[in-house]
N, C-alpha and C. Protein backbone atom coordinates (compact mmCIF):
# COMPACT_ATOMS: atom_id res chain seq x y z
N UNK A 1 -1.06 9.58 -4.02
CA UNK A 1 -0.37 8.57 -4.82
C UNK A 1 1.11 8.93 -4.87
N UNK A 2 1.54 7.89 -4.95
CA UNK A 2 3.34 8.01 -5.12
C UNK A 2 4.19 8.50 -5.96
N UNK A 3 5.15 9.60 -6.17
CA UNK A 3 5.92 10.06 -7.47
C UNK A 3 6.83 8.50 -7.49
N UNK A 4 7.06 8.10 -8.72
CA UNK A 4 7.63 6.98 -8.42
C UNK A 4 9.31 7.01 -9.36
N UNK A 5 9.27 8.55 -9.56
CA UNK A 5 10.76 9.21 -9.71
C UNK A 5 11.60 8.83 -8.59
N UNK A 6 12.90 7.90 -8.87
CA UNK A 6 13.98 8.43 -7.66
C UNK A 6 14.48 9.77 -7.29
N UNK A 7 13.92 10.36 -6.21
CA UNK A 7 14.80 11.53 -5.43
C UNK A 7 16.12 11.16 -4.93
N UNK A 8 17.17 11.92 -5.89
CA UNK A 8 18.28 11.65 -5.27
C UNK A 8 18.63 12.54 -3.69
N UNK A 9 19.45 12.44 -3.22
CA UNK A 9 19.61 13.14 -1.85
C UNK A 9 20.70 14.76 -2.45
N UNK A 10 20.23 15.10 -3.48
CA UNK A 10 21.81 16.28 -3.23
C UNK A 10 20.93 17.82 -3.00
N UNK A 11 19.87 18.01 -2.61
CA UNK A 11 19.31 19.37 -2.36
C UNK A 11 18.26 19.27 -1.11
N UNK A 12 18.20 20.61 -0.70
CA UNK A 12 16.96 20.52 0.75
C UNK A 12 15.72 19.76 0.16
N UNK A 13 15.58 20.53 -1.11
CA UNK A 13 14.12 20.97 -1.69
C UNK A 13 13.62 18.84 -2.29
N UNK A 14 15.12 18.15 -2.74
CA UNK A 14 14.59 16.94 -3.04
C UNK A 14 14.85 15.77 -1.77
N UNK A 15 15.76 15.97 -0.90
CA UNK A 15 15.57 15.62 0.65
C UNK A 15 14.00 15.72 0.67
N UNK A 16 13.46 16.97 1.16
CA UNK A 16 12.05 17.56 1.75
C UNK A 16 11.30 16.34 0.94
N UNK A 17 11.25 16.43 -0.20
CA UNK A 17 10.23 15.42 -1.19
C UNK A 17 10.58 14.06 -1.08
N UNK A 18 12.10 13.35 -0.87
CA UNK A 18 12.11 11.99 -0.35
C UNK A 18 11.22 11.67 1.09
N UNK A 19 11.91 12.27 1.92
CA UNK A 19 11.30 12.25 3.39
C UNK A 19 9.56 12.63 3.20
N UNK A 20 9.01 13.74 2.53
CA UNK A 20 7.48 13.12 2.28
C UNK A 20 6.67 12.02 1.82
N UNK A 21 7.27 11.41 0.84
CA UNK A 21 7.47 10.33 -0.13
C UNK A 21 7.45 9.07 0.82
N UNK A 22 8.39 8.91 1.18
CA UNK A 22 8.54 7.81 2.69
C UNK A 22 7.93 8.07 3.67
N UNK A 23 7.49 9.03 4.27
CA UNK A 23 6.40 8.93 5.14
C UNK A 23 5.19 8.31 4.62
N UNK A 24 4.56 8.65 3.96
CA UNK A 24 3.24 8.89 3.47
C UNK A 24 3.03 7.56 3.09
N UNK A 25 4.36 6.60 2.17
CA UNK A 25 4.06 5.24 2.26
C UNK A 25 4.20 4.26 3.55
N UNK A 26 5.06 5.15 4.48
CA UNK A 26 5.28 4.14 5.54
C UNK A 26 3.68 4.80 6.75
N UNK A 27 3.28 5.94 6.47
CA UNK A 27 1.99 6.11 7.13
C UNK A 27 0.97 5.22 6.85
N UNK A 28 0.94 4.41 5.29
CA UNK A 28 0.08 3.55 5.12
C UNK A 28 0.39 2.38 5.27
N UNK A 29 1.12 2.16 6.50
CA UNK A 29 1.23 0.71 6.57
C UNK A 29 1.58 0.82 7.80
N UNK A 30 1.29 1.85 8.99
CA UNK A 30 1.55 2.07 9.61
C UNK A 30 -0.05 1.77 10.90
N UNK A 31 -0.76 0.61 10.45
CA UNK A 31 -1.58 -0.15 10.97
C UNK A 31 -1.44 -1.53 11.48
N UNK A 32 -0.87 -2.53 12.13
CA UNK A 32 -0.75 -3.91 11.92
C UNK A 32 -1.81 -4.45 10.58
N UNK A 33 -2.90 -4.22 10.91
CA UNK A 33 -3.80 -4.81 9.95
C UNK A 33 -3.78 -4.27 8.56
N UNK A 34 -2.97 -3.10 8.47
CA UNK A 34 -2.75 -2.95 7.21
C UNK A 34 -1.42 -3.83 6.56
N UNK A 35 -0.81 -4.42 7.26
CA UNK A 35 0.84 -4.56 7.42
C UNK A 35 0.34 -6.23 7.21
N UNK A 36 -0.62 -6.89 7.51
CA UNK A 36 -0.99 -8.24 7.30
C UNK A 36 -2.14 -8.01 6.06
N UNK A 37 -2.73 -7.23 5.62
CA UNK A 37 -3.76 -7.41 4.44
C UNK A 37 -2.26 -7.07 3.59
N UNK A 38 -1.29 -6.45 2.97
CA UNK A 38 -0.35 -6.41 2.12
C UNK A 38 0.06 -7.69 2.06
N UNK A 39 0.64 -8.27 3.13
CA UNK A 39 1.19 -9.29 3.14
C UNK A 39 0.03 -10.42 2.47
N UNK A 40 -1.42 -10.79 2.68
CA UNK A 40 -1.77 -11.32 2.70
C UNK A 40 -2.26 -11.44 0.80
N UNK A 41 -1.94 -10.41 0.63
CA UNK A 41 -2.44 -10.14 -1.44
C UNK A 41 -0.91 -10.16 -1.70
N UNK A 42 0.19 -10.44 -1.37
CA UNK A 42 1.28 -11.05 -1.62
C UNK A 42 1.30 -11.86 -1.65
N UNK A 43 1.55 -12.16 -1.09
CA UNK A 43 1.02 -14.22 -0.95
C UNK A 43 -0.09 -14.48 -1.75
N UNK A 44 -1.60 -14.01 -1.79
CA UNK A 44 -2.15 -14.78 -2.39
C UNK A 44 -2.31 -13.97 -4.22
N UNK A 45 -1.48 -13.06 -4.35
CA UNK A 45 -1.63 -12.59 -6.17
C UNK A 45 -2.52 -11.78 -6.23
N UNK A 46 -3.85 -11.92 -5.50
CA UNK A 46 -5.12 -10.98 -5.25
C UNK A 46 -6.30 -11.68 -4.42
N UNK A 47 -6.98 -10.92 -4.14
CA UNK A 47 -8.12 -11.17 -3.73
C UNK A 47 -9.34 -10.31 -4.09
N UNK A 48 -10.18 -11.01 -3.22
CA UNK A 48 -11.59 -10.48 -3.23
C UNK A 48 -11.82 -9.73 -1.64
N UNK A 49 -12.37 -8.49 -1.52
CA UNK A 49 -12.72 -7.77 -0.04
C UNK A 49 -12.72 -9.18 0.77
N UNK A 50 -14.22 -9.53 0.55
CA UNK A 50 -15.06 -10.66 1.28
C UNK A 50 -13.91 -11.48 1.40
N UNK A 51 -13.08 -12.09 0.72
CA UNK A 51 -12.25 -13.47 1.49
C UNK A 51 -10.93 -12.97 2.25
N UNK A 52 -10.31 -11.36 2.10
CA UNK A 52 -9.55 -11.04 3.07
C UNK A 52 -10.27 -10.84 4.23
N UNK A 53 -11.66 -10.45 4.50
CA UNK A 53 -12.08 -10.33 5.52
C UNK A 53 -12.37 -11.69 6.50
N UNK A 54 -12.11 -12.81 5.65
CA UNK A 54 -12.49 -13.94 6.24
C UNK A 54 -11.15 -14.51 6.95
N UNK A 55 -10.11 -13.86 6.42
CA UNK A 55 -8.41 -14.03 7.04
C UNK A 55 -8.36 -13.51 8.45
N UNK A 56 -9.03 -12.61 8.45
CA UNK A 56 -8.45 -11.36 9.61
C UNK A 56 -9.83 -11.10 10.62
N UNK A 57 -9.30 -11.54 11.76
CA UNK A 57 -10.21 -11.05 13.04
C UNK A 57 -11.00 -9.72 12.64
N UNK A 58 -11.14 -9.12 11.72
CA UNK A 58 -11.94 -7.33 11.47
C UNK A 58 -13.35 -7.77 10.78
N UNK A 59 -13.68 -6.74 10.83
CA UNK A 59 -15.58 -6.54 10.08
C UNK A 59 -15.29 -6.35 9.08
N UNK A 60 -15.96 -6.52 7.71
CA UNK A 60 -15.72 -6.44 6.35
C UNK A 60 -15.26 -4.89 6.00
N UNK A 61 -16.34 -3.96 6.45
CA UNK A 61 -15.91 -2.46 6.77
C UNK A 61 -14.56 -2.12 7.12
N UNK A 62 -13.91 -2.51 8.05
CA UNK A 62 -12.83 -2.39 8.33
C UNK A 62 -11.60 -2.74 7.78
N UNK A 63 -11.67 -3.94 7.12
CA UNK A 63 -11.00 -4.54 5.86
C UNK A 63 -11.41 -3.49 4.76
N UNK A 64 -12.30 -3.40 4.94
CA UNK A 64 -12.73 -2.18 3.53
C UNK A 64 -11.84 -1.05 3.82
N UNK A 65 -12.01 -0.11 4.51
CA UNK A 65 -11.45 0.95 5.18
C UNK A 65 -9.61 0.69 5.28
N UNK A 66 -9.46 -0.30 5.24
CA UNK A 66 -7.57 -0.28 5.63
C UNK A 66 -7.27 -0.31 3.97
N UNK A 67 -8.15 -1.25 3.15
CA UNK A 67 -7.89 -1.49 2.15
C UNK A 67 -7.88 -0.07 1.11
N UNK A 68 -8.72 0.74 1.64
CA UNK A 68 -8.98 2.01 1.04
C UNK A 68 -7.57 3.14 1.37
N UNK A 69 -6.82 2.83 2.79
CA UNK A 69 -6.18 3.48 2.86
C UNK A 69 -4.65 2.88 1.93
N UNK A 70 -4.45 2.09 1.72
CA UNK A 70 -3.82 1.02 0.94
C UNK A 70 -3.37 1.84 -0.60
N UNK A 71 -4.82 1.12 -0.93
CA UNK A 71 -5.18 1.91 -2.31
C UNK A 71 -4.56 3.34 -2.93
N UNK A 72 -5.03 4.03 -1.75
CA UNK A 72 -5.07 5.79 -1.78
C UNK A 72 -3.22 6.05 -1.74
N UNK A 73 -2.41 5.21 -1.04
CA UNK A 73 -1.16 5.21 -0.85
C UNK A 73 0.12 4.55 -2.19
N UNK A 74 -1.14 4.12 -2.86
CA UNK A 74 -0.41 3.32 -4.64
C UNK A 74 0.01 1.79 -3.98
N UNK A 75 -0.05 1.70 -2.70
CA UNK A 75 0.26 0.08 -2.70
C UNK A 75 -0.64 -1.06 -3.35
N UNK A 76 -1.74 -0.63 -3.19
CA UNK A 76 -3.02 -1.70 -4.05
C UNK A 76 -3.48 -1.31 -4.63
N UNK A 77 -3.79 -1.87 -5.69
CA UNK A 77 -4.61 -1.75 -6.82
C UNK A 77 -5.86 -2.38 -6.62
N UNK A 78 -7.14 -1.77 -6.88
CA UNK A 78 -8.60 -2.74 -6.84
C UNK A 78 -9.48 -2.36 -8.37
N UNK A 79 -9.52 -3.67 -8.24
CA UNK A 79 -10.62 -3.53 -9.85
C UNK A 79 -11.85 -4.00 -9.52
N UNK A 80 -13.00 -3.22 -10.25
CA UNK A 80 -14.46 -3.47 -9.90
C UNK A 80 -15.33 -4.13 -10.65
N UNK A 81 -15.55 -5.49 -10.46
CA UNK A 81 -16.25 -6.04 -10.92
C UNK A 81 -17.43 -6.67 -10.53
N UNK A 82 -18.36 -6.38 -11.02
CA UNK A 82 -19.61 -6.27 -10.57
C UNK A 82 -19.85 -5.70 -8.96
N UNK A 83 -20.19 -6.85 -8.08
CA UNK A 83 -20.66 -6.05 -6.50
C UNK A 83 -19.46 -6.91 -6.10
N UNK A 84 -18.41 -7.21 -6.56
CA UNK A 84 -17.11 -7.34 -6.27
C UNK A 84 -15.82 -6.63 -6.27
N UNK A 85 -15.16 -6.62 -5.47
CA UNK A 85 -13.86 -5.42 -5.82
C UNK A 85 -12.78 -6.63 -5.35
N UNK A 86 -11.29 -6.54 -6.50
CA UNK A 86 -10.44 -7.84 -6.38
C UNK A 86 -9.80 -6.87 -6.04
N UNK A 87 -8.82 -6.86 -5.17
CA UNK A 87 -7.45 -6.30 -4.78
C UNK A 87 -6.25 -6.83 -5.10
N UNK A 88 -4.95 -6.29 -5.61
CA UNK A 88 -3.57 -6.80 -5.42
C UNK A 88 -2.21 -5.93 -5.06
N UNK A 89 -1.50 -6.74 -5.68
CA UNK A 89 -0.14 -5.39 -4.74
C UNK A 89 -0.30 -4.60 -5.88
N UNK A 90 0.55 -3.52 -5.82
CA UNK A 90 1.21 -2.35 -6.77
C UNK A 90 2.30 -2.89 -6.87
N UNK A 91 3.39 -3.85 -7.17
CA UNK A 91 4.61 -4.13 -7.12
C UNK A 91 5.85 -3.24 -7.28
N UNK A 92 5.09 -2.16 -8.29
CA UNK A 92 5.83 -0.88 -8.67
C UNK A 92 5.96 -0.31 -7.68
N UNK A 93 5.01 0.46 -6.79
CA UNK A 93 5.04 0.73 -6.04
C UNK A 93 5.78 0.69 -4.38
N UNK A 94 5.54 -0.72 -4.10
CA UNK A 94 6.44 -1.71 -3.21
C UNK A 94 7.78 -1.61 -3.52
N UNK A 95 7.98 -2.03 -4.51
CA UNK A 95 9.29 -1.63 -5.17
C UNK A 95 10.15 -0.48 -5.06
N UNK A 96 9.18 0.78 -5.60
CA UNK A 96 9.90 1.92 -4.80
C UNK A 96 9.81 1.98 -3.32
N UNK A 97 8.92 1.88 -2.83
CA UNK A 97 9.14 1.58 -0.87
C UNK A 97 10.61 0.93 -0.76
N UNK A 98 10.74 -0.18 -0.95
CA UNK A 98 11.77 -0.56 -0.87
C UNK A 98 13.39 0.31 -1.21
N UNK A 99 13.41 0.65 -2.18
CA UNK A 99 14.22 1.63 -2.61
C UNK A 99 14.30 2.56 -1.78
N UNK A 100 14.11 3.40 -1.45
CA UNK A 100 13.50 4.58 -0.56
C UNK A 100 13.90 4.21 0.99
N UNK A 101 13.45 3.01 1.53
CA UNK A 101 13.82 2.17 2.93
C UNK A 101 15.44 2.42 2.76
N UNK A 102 15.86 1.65 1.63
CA UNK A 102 16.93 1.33 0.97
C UNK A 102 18.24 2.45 1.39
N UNK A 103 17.53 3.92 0.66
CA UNK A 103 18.45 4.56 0.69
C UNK A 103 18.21 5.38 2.40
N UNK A 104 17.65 4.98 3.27
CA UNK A 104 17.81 5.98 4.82
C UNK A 104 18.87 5.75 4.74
């Protein structure tokens, strides 16, 4: 998950921790199909597994699996309800991505 402290740039030691920080979110999006399921719970506010899987050429599993790596990265949030799981953005999150892009 993401420190969602700004690292300023004035030491090795908080350099080292920006540049991990930005990898690790740009590693999770570093799938096309992860890079269109974000986009796609942007656009739609949230979803359900089952109807992103019905967007995207993939097996539900696989939508499952990108979505998991998503998750694990603070970009999505999923809530469990019943034998349903809704997904949406982290905006906070995104937000710092952006920032972070911002300052290379």
């Amino acid at each position: 998950m993401v420190n969602l402290k700004r690292i300023p740039n004035s030491n090795k030691q908080n350099q080292e921790a920006y540049e991990e920080e930005l990898s690790s979110l740009c590693k999770a999006l570093g799938h096309p199909a992860r890079v269109r399921l974000l986009k796609l719970l942007i656009d739609k506010k949230s979803c359900i597994t089952g109807n992103l899987a019905d967007e995207l050429p993939l097996a539900l599993s696989t939508v499952s699996e990108h979505l998991r790596i998503l998750k694990n990265a603070g970009l999505v949030q999923g809530i469990i309800d019943g034998p349903r799981r809704c997904y949406c953005v982290n905006h906070e999150v995104l937000n710092h991505l952006k920032d972070l892009v911002r300052d290379l």
